[in-house]
Protein backbone atom coordinates (compact mmCIF):
# COMPACT_ATOMS: atom_id res chain seq x y z
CA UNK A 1 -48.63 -1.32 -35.96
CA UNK A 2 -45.21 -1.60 -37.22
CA UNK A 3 -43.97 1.48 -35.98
CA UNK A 4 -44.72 1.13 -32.12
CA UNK A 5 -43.48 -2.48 -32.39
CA UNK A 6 -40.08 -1.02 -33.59
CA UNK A 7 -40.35 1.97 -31.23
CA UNK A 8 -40.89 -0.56 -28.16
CA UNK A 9 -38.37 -3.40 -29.63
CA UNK A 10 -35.70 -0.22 -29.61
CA UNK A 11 -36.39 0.68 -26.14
CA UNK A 12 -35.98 -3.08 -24.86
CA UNK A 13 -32.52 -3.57 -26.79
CA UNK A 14 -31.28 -0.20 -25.13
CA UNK A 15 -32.52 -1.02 -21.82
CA UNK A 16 -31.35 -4.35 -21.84
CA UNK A 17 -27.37 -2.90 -22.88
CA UNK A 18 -27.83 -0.43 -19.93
CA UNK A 19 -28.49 -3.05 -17.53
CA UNK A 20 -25.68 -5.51 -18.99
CA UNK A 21 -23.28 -2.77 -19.05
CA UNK A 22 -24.08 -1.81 -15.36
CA UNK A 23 -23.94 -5.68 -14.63
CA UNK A 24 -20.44 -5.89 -16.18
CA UNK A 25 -19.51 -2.92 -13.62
CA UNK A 26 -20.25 -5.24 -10.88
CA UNK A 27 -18.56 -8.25 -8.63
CA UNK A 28 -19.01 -11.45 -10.53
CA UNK A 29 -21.60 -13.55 -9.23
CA UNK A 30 -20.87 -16.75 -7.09
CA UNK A 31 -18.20 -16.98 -3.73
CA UNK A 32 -15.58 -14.12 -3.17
CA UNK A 33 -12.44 -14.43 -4.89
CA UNK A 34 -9.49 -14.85 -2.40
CA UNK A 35 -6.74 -13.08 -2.83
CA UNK A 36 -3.15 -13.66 -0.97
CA UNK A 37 -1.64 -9.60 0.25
CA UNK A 38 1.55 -9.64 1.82
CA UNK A 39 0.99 -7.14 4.89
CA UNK A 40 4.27 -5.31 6.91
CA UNK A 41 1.20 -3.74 9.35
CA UNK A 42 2.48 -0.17 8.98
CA UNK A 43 0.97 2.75 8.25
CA UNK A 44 1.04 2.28 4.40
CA UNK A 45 -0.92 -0.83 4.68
CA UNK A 46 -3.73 1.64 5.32
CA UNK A 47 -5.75 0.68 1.75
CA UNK A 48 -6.21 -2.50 2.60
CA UNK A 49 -6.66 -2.45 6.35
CA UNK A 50 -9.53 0.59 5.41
CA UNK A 51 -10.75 -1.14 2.13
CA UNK A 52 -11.36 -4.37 4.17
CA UNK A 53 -13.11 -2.51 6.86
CA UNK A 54 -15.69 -0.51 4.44
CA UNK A 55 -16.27 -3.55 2.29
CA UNK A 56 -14.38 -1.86 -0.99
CA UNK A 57 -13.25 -5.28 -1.80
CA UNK A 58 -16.38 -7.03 -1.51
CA UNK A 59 -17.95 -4.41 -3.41
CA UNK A 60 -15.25 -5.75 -6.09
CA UNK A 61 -16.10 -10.04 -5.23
CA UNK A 62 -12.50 -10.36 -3.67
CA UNK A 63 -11.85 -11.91 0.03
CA UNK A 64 -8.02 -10.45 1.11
CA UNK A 65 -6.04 -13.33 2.63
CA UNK A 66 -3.61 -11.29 4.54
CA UNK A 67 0.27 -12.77 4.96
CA UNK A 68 2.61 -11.27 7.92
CA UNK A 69 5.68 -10.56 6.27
CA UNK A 70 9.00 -8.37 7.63
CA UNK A 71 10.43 -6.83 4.89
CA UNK A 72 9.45 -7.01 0.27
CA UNK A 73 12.41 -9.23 0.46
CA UNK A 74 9.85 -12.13 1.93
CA UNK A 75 7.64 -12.01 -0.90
CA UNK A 76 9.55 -12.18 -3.99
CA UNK A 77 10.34 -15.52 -4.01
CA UNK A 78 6.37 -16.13 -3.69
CA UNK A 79 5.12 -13.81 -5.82
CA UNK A 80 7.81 -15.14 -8.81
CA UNK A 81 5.98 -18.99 -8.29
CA UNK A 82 2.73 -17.52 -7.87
CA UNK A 83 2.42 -18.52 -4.29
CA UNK A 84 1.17 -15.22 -3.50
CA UNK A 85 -0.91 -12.84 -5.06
CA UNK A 86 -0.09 -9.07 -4.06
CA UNK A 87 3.08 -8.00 -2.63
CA UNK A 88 4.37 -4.97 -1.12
CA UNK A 89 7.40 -3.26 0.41
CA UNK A 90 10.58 -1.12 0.05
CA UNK A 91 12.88 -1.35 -3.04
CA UNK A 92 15.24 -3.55 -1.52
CA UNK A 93 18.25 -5.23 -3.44
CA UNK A 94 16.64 -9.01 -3.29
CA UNK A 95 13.65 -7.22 -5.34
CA UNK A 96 16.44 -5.21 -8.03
CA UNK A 97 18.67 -8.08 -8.25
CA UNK A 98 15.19 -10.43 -8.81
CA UNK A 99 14.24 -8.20 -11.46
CA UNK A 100 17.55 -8.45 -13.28
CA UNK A 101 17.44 -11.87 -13.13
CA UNK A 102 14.34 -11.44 -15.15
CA UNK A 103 12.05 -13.11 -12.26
CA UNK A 104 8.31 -12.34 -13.57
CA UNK A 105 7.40 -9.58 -10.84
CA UNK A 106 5.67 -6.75 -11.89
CA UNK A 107 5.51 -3.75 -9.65
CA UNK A 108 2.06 -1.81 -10.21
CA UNK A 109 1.27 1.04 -7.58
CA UNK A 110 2.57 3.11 -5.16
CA UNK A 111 1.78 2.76 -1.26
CA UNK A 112 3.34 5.19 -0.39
CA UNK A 113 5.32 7.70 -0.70
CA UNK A 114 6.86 11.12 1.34
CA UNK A 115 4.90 13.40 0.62
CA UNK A 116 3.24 16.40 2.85
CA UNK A 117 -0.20 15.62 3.56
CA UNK A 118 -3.31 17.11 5.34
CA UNK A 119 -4.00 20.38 6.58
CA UNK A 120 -0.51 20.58 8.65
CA UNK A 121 2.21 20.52 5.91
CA UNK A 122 4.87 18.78 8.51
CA UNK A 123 2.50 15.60 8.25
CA UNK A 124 4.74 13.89 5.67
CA UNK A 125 4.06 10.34 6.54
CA UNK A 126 7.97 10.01 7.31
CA UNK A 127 10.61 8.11 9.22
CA UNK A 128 13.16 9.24 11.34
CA UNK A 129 16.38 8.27 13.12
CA UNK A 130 15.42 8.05 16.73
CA UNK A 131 18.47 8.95 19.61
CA UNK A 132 17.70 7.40 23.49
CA UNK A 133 16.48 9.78 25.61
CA UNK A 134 19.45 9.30 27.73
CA UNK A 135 21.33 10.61 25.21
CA UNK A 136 19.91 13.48 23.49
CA UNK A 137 22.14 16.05 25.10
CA UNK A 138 25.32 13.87 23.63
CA UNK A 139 23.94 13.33 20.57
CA UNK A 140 23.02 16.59 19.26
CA UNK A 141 23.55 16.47 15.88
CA UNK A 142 24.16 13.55 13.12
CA UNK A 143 27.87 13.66 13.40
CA UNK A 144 27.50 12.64 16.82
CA UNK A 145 26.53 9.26 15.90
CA UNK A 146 29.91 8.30 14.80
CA UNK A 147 30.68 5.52 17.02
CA UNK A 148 26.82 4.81 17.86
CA UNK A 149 24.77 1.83 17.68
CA UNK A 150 21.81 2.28 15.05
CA UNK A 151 19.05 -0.16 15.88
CA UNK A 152 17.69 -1.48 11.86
CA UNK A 153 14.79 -3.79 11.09
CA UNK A 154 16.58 -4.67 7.74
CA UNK A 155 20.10 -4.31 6.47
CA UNK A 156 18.56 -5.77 2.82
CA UNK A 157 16.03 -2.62 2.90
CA UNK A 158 15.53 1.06 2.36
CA UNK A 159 15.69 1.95 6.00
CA UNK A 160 19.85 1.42 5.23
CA UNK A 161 19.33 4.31 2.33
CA UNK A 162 17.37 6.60 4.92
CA UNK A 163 20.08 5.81 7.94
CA UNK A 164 22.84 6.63 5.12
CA UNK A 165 21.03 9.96 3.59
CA UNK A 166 20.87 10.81 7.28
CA UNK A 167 23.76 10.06 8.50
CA UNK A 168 25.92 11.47 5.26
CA UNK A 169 24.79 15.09 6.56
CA UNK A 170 27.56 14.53 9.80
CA UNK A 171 29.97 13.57 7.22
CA UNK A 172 29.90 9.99 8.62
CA UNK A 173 29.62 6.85 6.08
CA UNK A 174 28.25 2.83 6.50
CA UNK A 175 31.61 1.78 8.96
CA UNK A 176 31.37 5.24 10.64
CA UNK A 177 28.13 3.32 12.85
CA UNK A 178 27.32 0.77 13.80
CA UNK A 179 24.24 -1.46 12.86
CA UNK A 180 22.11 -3.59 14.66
CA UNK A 181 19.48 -5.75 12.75
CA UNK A 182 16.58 -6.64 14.68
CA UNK A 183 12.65 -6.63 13.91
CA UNK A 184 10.19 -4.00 14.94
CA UNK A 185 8.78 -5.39 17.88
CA UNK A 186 12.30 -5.53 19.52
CA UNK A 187 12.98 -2.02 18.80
CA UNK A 188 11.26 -1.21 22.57
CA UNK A 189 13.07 -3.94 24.79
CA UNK A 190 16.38 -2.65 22.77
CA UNK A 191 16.44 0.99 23.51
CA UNK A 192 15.06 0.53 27.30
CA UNK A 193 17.91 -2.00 28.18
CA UNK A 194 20.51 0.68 26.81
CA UNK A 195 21.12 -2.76 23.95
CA UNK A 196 21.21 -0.02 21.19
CA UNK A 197 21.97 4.23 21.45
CA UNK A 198 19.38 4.71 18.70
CA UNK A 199 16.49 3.13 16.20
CA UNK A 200 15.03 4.11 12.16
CA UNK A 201 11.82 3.72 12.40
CA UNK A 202 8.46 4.88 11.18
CA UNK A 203 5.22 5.94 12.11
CA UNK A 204 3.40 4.84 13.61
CA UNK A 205 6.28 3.08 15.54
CA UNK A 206 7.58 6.63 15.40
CA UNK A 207 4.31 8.09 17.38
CA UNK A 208 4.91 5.11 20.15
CA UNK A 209 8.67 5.45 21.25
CA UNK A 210 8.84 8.90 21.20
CA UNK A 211 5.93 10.60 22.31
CA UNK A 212 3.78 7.42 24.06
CA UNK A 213 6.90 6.40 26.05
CA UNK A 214 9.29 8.98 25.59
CA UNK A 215 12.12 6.60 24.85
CA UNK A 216 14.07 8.54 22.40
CA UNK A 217 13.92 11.78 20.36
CA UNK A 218 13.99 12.35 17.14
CA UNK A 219 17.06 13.67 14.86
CA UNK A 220 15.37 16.29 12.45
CA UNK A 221 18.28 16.08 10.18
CA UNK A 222 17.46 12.58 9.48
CA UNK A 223 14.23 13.07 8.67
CA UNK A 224 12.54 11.52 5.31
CA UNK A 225 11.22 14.99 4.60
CA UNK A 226 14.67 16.13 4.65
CA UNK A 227 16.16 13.60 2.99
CA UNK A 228 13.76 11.59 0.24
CA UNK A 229 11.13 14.00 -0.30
CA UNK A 230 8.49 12.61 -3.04
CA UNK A 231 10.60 9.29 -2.76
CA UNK A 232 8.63 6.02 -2.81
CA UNK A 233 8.75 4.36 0.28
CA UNK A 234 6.24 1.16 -0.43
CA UNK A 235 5.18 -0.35 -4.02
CA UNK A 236 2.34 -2.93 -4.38
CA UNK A 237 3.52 -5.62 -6.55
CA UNK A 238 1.44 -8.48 -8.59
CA UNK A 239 2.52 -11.82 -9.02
CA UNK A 240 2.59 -13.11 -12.97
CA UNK A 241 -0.31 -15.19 -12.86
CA UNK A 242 -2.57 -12.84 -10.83
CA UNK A 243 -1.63 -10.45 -13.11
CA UNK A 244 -3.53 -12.29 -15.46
CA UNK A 245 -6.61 -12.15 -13.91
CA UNK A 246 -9.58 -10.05 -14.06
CA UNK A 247 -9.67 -10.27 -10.25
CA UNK A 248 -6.19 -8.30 -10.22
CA UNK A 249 -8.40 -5.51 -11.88
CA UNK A 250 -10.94 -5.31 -9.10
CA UNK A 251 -8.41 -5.79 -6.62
CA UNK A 252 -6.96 -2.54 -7.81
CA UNK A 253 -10.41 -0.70 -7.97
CA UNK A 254 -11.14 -1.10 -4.63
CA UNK A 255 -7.64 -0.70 -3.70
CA UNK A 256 -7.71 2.92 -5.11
CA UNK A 257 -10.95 3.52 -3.37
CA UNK A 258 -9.79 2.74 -0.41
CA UNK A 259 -6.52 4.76 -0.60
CA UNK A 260 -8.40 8.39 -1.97
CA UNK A 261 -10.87 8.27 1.10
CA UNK A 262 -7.84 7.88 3.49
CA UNK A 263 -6.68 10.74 1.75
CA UNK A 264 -9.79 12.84 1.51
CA UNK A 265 -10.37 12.23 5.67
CA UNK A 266 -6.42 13.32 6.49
CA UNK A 267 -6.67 16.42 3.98
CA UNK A 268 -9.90 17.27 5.46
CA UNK A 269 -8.30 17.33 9.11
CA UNK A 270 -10.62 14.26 9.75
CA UNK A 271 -8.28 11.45 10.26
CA UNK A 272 -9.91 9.71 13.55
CA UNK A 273 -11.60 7.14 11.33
CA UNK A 274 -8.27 6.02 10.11
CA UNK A 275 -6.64 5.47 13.32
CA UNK A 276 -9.16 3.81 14.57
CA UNK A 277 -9.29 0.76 11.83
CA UNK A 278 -5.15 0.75 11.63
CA UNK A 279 -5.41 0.44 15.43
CA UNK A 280 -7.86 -2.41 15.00
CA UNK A 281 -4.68 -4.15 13.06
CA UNK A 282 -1.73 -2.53 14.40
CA UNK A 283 -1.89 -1.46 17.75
CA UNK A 284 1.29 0.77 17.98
CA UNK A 285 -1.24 3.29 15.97
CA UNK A 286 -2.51 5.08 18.71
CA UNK A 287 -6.65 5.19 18.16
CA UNK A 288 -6.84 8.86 19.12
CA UNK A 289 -4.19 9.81 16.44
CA UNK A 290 -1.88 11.61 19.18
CA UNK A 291 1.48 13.08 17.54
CA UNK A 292 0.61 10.88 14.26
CA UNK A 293 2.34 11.79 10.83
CA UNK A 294 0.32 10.37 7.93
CA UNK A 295 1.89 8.76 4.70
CA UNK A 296 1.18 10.24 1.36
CA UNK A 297 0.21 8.32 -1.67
CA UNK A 298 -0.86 9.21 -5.53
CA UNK A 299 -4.42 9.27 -6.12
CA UNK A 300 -4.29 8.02 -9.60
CA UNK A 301 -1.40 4.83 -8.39
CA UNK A 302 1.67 6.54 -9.91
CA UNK A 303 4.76 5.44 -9.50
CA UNK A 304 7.82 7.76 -8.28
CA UNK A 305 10.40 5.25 -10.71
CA UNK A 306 13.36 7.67 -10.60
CA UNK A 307 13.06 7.06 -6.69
CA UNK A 308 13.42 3.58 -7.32
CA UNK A 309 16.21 4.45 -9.64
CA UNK A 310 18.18 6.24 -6.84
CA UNK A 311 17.76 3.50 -4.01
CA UNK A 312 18.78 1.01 -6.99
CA UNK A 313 22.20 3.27 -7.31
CA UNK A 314 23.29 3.62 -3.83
CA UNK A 315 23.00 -0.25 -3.34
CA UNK A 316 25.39 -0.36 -6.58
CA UNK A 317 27.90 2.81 -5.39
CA UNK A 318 27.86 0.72 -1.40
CA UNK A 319 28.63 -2.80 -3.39
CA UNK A 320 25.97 -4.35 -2.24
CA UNK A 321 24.65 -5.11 -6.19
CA UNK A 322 26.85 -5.37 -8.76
CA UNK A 323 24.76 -4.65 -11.76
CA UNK A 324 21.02 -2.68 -12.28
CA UNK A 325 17.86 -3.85 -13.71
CA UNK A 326 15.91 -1.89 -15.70
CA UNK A 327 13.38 -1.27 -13.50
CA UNK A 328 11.05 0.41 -15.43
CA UNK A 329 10.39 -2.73 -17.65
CA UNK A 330 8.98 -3.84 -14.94
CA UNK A 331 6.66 -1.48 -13.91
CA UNK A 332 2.80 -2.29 -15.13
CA UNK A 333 0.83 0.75 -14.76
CA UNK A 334 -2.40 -0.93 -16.87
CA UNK A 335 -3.84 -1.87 -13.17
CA UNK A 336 -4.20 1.80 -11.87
CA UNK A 337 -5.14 3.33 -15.59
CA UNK A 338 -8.20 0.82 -15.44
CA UNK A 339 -9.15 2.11 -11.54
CA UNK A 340 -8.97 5.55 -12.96
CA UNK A 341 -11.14 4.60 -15.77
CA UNK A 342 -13.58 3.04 -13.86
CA UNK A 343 -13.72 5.66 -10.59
CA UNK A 344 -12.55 9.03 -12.61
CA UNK A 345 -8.82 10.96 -11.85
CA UNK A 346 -8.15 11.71 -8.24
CA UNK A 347 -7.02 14.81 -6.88
């Protein structure tokens, strides 16, 4: 019976698409791909740290190989020779000036960005020029810094745009303070042997020197909020020959996962989970989320470019670049459109 045959030949074809289709959906078969992310163990590492923890990258057949690194300046060099696969940071002028010279790097999501977030509207995931406590009642306002000693993890990074912004309400310019470059981790030792008379930093580091040990206060006027609102403050960036890879695709899928359910758990006042895992791999986040600010981040990947744009501008108005790259024919937005594709728009 010719008809049945057909009718049962029909239904085999269509099943077997379905199941190919839903196949092609999946991580490849065979050992984990291992990818290289350069990690600055902040709060905007928070995809990976929570897409490692709820398996969103195994889901996607990728292993993450993460690389200590102090600033985007550290990776450029080894995401241009392919030494490393995903970078991340600031828009520094060692990533502009790499992109003029037409060095391969293309920058493909947003980390994050200052932006309010969560139920309380001050949560904006921003840094903030911290004054010792021994000072705060002769330091009152930002033109009191003149004369100061501003304790910076990076001299080559956005944290001299936000001292700047800041400090440019007091009237004061860049030889008005002056800066100290140290990392992070001596941030602590400085302020509590009286070594600097105040810090930029950011949460959670933020969280830990003012309200854990009450070390210094904060300078509203100086705040990210105040000063870069909607800016960029972290871009993930692919090397070329990741980039090539359909790895690099899956990488971003689970990357986007990741970063909407940190989203969806802050917005939904439920943040403990969060804390928790970014404790797990960067201890100055206190576990119990005391006086944490989270940091925003598009749901769909977008890129804030005209932020880029302005940091690219004061590095050319200070002198520290001479020329700007066109930044924007850089920026590879396929990576995010396909995560959208696969797991629908975000809200």
């Amino acid at each position: 019976m010719p008809v049945p045959s057909l009718a049962r030949l029909a239904a085999a074809m269509t099943c077997g698409l379905l199941l190919a289709a839903g196949a092609s959906a999946q991580a490849p078969a065979g050992p984990p791909t291992k990818v290289s992310v350069s990690m600055l163990f902040i709060t905007a590492d928070v995809g990976v740290f929570y897409g490692i923890e709820k398996g969103y990258y195994r889901e996607q057949g990728i292993e993450i190989d993460m690389q200590r690194m102090t600033s985007a300046a550290d990776a450029i060099a080894l995401l241009a020779t392919d030494k490393l696969d995903v970078g991340s940071g600031s828009a520094t002028p060692g990533l502009f000036n790499a992109l003029k010279r037409g060095l391969p790097i293309q920058i493909v999501a947003e980390k994050s960005a200052v932006r309010p977030i969560g139920p309380d509207t001050n949560t904006a995931g921003s840094g903030s020029i911290l004054v010792r406590a021994d000072l705060k009642d002769q330091v009152k306002t930002m033109a009191d810094l003149k004369g100061k000693r501003i304790g910076v993890n990076n001299l080559q990074s956005t944290t001299l745009n936000y001292v700047m912004r800041g400090i440019s309400k007091g009237g004061l310019g860049k030889d008005d303070v002056v800066f100290v470059e140290m990392p992070f981790n001596q941030f602590i030792p400085a302020l509590e042997k009286k070594a600097v008379d105040a810090v930029m930093v950011y949460p959670p580091l933020v969280q830990t020197i003012e309200g854990k040990m009450k070390l210094a206060v904060s300078m509203p006027e100086s705040d990210l909020h105040r000063t870069s609102a909607n800016d960029a403050t972290n871009i993930m960036m692919f090397s070329p020959g990741f980039a090539k890879t359909d790895a690099a695709k899956r990488f971003m899928v689970a990357h986007l996962k990741a970063q909407r359910e940190y989203m969806r758990l802050v917005q939904t006042g439920q943040p403990g989970e969060i804390c928790r895992v970014v404790n797990k791999y960067s201890p100055a986040m206190p576990a119990d989320c005391a006086g944490v600010s989270f940091t925003g981040v598009d749901p769909n990947g977008a890129i804030n470019v005209e932020s880029l744009e302005r940091y690219q501008k004061e590095w050319i108005d200070w002198g520290v670049m001479k020329e700007p790259a066109d930044i924007r024919k850089s920026v590879n937005l396929e990576f995010v459109r396909n995560a959208v594709n696969v797991l629908g728009p975000g809200r």
